[in-house]
PDB file of N, CA and C in Angstrom:
ATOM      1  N   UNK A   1      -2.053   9.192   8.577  1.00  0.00           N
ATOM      2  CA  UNK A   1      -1.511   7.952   9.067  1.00  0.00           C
ATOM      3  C   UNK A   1      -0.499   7.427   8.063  1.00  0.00           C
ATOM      4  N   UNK A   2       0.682   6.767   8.724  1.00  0.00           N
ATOM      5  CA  UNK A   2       1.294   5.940   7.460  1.00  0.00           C
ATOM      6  C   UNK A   2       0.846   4.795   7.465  1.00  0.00           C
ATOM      7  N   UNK A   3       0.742   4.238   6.284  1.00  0.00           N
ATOM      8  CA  UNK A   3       0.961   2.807   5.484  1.00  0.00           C
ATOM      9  C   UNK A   3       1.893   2.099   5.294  1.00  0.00           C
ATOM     10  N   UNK A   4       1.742   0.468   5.308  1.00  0.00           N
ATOM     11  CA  UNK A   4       2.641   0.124   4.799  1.00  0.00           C
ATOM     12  C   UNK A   4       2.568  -0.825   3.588  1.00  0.00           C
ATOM     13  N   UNK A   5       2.301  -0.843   2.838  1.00  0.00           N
ATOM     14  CA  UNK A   5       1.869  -1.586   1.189  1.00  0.00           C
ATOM     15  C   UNK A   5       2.729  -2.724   1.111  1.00  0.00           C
ATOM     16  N   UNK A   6       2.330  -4.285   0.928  1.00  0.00           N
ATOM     17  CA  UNK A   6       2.592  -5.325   1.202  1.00  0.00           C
ATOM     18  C   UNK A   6       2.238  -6.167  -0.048  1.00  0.00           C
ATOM     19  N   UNK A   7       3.152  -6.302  -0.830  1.00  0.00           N
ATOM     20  CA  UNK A   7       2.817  -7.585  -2.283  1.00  0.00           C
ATOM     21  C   UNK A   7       1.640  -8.467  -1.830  1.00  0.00           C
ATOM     22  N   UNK A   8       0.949  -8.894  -2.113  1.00  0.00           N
ATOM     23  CA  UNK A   8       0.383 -10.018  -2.458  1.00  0.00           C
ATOM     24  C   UNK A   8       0.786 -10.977  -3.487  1.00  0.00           C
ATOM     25  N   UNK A   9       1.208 -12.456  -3.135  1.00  0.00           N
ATOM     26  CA  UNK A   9       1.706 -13.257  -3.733  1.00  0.00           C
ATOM     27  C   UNK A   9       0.845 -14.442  -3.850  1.00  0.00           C
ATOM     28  N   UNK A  10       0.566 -15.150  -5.218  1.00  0.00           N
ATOM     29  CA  UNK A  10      -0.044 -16.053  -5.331  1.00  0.00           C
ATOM     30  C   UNK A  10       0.920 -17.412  -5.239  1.00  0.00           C
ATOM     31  N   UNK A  11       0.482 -18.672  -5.273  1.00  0.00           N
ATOM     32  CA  UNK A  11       0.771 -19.763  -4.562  1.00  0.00           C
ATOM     33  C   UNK A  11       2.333 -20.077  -5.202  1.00  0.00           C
ATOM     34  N   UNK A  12       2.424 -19.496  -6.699  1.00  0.00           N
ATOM     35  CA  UNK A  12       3.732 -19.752  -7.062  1.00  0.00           C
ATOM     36  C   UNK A  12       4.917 -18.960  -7.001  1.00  0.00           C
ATOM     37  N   UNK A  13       4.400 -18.006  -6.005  1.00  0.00           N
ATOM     38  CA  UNK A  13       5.306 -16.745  -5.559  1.00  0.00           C
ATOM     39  C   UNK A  13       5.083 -15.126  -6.708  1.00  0.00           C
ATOM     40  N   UNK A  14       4.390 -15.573  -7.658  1.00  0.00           N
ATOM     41  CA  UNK A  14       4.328 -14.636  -8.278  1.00  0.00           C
ATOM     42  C   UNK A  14       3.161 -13.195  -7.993  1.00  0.00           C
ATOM     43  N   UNK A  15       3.929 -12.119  -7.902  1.00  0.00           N
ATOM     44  CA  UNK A  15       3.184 -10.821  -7.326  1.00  0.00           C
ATOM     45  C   UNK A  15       1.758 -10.718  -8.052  1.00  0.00           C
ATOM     46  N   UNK A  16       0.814  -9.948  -6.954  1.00  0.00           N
ATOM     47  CA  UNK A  16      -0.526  -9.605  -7.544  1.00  0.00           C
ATOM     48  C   UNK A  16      -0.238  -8.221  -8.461  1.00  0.00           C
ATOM     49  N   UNK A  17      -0.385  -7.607  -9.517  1.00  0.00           N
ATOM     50  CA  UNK A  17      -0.867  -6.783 -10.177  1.00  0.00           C
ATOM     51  C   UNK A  17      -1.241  -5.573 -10.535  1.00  0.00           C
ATOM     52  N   UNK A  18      -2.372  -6.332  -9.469  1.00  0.00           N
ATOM     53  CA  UNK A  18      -3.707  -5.526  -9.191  1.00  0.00           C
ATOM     54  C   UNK A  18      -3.989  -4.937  -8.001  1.00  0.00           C
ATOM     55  N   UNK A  19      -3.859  -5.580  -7.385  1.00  0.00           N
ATOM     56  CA  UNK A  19      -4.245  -5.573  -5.530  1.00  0.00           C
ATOM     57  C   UNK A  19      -2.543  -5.847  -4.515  1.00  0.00           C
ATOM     58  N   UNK A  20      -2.785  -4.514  -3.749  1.00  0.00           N
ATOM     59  CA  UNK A  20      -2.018  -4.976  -2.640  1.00  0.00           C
ATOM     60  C   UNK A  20      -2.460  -4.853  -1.096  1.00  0.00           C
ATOM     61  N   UNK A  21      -2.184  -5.162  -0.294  1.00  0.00           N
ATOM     62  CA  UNK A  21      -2.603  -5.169   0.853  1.00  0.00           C
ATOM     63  C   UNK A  21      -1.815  -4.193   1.670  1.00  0.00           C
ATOM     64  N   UNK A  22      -2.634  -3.292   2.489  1.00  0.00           N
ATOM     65  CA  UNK A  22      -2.441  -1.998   3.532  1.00  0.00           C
ATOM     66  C   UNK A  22      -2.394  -2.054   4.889  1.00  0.00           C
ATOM     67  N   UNK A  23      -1.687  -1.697   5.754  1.00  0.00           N
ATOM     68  CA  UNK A  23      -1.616  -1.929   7.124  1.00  0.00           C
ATOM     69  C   UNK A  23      -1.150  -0.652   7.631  1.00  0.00           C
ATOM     70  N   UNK A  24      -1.874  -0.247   8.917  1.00  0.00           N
ATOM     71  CA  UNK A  24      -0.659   0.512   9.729  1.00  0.00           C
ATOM     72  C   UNK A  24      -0.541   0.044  10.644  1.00  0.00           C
ATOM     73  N   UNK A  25       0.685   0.413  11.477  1.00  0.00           N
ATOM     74  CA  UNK A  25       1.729   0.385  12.164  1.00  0.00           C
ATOM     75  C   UNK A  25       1.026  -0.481  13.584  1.00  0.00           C
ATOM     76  N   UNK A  26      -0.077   0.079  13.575  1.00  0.00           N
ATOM     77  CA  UNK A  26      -1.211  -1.243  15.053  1.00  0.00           C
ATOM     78  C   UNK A  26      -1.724  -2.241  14.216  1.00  0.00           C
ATOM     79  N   UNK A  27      -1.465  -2.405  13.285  1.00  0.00           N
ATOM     80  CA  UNK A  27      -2.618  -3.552  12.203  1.00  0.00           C
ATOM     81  C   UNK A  27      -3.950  -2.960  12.591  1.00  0.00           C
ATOM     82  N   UNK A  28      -4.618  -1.984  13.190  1.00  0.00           N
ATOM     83  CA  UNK A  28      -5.747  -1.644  13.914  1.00  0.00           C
ATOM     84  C   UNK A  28      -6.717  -1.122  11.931  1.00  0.00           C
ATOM     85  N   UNK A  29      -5.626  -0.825  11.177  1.00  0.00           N
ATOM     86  CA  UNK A  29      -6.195  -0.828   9.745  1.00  0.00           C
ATOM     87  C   UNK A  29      -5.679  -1.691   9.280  1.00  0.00           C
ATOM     88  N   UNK A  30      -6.646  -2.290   8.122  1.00  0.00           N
ATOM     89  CA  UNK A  30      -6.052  -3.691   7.194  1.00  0.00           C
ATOM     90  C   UNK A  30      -6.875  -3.722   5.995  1.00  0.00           C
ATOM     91  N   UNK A  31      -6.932  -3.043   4.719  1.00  0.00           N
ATOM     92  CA  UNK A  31      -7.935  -3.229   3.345  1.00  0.00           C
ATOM     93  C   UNK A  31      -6.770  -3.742   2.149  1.00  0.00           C
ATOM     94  N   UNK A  32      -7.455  -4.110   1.104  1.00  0.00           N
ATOM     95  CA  UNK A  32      -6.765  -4.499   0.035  1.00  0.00           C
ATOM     96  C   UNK A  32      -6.990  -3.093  -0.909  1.00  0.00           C
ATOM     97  N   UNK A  33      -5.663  -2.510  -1.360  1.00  0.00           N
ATOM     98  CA  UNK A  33      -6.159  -1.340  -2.426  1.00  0.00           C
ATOM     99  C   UNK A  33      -5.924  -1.944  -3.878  1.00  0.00           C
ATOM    100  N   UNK A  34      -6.490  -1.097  -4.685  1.00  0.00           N
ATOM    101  CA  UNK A  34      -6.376  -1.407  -6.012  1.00  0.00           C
ATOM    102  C   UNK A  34      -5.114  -0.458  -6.548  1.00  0.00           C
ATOM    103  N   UNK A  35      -4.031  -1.162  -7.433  1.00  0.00           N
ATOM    104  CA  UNK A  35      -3.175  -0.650  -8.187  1.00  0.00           C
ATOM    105  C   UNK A  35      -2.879   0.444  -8.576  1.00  0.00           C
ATOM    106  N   UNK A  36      -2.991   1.509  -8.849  1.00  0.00           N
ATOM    107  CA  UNK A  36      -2.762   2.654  -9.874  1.00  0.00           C
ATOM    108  C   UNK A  36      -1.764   2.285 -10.177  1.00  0.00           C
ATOM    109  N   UNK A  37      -1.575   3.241 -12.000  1.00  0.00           N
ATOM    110  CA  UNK A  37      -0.184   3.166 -12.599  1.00  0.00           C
ATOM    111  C   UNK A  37       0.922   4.003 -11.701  1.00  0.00           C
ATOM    112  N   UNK A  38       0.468   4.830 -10.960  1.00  0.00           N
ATOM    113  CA  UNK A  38       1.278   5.434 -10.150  1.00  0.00           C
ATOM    114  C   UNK A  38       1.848   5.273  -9.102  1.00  0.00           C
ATOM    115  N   UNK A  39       0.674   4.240  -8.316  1.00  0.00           N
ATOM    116  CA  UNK A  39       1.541   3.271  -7.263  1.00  0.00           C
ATOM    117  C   UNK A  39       2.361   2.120  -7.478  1.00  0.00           C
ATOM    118  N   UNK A  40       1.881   1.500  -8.763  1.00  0.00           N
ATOM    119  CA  UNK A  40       2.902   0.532  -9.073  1.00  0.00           C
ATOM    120  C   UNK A  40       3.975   0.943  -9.602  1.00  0.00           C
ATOM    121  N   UNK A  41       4.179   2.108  -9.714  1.00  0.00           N
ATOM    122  CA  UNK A  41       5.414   2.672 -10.067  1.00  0.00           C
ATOM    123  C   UNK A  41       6.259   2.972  -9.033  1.00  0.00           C
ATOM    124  N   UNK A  42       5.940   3.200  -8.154  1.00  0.00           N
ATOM    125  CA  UNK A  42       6.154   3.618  -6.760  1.00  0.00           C
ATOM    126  C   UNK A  42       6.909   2.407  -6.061  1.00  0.00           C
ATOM    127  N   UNK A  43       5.788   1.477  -6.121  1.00  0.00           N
ATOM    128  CA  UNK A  43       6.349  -0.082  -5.423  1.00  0.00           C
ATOM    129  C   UNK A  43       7.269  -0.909  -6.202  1.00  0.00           C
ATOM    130  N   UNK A  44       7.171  -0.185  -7.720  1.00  0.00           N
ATOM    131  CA  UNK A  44       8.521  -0.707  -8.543  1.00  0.00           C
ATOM    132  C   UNK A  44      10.051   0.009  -8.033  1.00  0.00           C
ATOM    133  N   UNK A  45       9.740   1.133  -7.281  1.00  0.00           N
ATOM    134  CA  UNK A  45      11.296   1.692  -6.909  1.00  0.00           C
ATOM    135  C   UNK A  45      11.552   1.520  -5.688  1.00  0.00           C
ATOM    136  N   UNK A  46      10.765   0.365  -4.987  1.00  0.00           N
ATOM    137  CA  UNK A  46      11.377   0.007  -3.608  1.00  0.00           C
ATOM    138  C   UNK A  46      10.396   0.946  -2.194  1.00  0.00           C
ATOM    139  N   UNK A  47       9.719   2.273  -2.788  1.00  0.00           N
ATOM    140  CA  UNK A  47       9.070   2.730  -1.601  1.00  0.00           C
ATOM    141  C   UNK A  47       7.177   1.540  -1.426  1.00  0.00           C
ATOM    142  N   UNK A  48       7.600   1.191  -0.077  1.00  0.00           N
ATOM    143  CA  UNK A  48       6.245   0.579   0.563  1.00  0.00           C
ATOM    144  C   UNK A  48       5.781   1.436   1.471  1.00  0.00           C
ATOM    145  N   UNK A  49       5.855   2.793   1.985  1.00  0.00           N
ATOM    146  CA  UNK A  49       5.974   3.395   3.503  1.00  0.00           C
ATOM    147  C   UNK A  49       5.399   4.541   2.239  1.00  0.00           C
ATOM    148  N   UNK A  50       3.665   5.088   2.662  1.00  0.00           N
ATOM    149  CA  UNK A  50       3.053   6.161   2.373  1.00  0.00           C
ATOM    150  C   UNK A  50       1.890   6.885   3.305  1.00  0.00           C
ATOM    151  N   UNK A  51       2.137   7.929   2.938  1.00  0.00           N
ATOM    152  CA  UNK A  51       1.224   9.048   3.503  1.00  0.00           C
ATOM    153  C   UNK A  51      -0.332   8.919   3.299  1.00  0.00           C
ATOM    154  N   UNK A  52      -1.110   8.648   4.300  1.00  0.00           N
ATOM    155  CA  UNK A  52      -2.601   8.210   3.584  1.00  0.00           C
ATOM    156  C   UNK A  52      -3.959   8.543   4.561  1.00  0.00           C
ATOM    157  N   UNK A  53      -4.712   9.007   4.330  1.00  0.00           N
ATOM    158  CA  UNK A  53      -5.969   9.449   4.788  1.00  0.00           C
ATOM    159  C   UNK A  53      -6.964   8.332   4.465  1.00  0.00           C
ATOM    160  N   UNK A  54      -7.842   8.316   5.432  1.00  0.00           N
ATOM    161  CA  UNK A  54      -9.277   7.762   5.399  1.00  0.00           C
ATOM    162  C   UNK A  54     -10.406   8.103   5.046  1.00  0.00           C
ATOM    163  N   UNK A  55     -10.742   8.898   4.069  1.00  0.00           N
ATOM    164  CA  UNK A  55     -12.483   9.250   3.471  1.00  0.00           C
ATOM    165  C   UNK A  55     -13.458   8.404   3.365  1.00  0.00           C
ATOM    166  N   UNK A  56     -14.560   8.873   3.163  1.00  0.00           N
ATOM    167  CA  UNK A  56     -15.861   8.425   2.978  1.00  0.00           C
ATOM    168  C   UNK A  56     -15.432   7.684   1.663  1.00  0.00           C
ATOM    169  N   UNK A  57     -15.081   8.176   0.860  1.00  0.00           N
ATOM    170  CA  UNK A  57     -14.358   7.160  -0.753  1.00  0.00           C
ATOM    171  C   UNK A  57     -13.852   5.987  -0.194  1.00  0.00           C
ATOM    172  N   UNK A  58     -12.922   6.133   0.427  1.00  0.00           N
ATOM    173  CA  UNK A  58     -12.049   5.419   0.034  1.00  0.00           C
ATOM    174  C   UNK A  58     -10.836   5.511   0.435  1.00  0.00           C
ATOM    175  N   UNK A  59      -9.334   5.283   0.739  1.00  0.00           N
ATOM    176  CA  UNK A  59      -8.031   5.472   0.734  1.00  0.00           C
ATOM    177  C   UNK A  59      -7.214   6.634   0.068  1.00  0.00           C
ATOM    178  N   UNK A  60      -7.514   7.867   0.864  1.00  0.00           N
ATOM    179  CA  UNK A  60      -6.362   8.304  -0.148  1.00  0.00           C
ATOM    180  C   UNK A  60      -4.975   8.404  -0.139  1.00  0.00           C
ATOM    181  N   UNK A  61      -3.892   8.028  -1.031  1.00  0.00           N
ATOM    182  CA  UNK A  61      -2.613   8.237  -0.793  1.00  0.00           C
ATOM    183  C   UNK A  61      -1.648   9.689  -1.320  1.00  0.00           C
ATOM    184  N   UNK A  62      -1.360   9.917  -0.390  1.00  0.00           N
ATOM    185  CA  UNK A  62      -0.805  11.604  -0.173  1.00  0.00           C
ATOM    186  C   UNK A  62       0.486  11.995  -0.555  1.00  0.00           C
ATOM    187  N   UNK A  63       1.135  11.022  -0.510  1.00  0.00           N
ATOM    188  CA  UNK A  63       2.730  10.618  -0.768  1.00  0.00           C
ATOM    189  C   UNK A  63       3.157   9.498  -0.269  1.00  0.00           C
ATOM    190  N   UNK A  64       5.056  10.188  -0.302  1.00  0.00           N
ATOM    191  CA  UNK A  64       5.563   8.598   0.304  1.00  0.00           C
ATOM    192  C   UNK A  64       6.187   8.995   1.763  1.00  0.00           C
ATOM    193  N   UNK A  65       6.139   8.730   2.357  1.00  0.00           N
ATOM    194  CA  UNK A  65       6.672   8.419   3.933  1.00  0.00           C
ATOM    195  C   UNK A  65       7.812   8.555   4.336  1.00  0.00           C
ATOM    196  N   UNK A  66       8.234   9.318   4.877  1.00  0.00           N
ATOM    197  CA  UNK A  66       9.826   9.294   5.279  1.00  0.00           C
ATOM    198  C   UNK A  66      10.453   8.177   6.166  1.00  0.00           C
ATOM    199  N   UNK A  67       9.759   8.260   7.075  1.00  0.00           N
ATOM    200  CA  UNK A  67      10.150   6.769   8.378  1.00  0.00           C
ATOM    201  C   UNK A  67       9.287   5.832   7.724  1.00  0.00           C
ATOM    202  N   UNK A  68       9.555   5.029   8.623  1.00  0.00           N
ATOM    203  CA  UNK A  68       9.093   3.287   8.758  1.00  0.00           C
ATOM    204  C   UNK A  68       8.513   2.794   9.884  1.00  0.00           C
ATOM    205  N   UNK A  69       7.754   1.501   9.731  1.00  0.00           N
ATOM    206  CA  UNK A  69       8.084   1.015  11.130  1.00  0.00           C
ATOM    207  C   UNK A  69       8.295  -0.811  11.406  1.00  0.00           C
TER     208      UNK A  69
END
Protein backbone atom coordinates (compact mmCIF):
# COMPACT_ATOMS: atom_id res chain seq x y z
CA UNK A 1 0.00 0.00 0.00
CA UNK A 2 1.19 3.61 -0.27
CA UNK A 3 1.42 6.11 2.47
CA UNK A 4 1.23 9.31 2.92
CA UNK A 5 3.39 10.80 6.04
CA UNK A 6 1.90 14.03 7.38
CA UNK A 7 3.95 16.54 9.99
CA UNK A 8 2.42 16.82 13.06
CA UNK A 9 2.40 20.32 14.33
CA UNK A 10 2.10 21.59 17.75
CA UNK A 11 0.00 24.71 18.66
CA UNK A 12 2.89 27.10 17.68
CA UNK A 13 3.33 25.58 14.32
CA UNK A 14 6.36 23.92 15.25
CA UNK A 15 6.95 20.17 13.72
CA UNK A 16 6.75 16.93 15.90
CA UNK A 17 10.18 15.14 15.97
CA UNK A 18 9.18 12.19 16.94
CA UNK A 19 5.88 11.16 15.63
CA UNK A 20 4.21 11.58 12.36
CA UNK A 21 0.97 10.66 11.24
CA UNK A 22 0.11 7.88 8.27
CA UNK A 23 -2.74 7.65 5.95
CA UNK A 24 -3.66 5.94 2.81
CA UNK A 25 -5.22 7.08 -0.01
CA UNK A 26 -9.16 5.84 1.59
CA UNK A 27 -8.08 7.21 5.11
CA UNK A 28 -9.49 3.45 5.62
CA UNK A 29 -5.65 3.38 7.49
CA UNK A 30 -4.69 6.10 10.03
CA UNK A 31 -1.64 5.31 12.97
CA UNK A 32 0.94 7.65 14.31
CA UNK A 33 4.61 6.18 13.44
CA UNK A 34 7.61 6.80 15.31
CA UNK A 35 10.62 8.72 13.63
CA UNK A 36 13.64 6.86 12.46
CA UNK A 37 16.85 8.67 11.61
CA UNK A 38 16.12 7.44 8.26
CA UNK A 39 12.74 8.65 7.80
CA UNK A 40 13.42 11.91 9.04
CA UNK A 41 15.85 12.12 6.61
CA UNK A 42 13.61 11.25 4.04
CA UNK A 43 10.86 13.85 5.13
CA UNK A 44 13.82 16.32 5.33
CA UNK A 45 14.17 16.00 1.35
CA UNK A 46 10.60 16.65 0.58
CA UNK A 47 9.50 12.76 -0.05
CA UNK A 48 5.98 12.12 2.06
CA UNK A 49 4.63 9.27 -0.53
CA UNK A 50 6.10 5.57 0.73
CA UNK A 51 5.96 2.04 0.08
CA UNK A 52 4.56 0.19 3.24
CA UNK A 53 3.24 -3.12 4.49
CA UNK A 54 1.14 -4.11 7.46
CA UNK A 55 2.66 -6.89 9.94
CA UNK A 56 1.87 -8.35 13.04
CA UNK A 57 4.90 -5.71 14.34
CA UNK A 58 4.02 -3.09 13.16
CA UNK A 59 4.44 -0.70 9.89
CA UNK A 60 6.88 -1.55 7.67
CA UNK A 61 8.34 1.03 5.29
CA UNK A 62 9.75 -0.44 1.99
CA UNK A 63 10.71 2.68 0.20
CA UNK A 64 9.59 5.78 -1.35
CA UNK A 65 6.67 5.91 -3.77
CA UNK A 66 6.68 7.01 -7.13
CA UNK A 67 2.98 8.49 -7.55
CA UNK A 68 0.84 10.32 -5.21
CA UNK A 69 -2.46 10.89 -4.45
Amino acid sequence: MVIKMQVIRDKDGNPDKKKVFATNKSGSYQTLVTLTPELLSELAKGHYYFNAMQKEDGLHITGIAAGKF
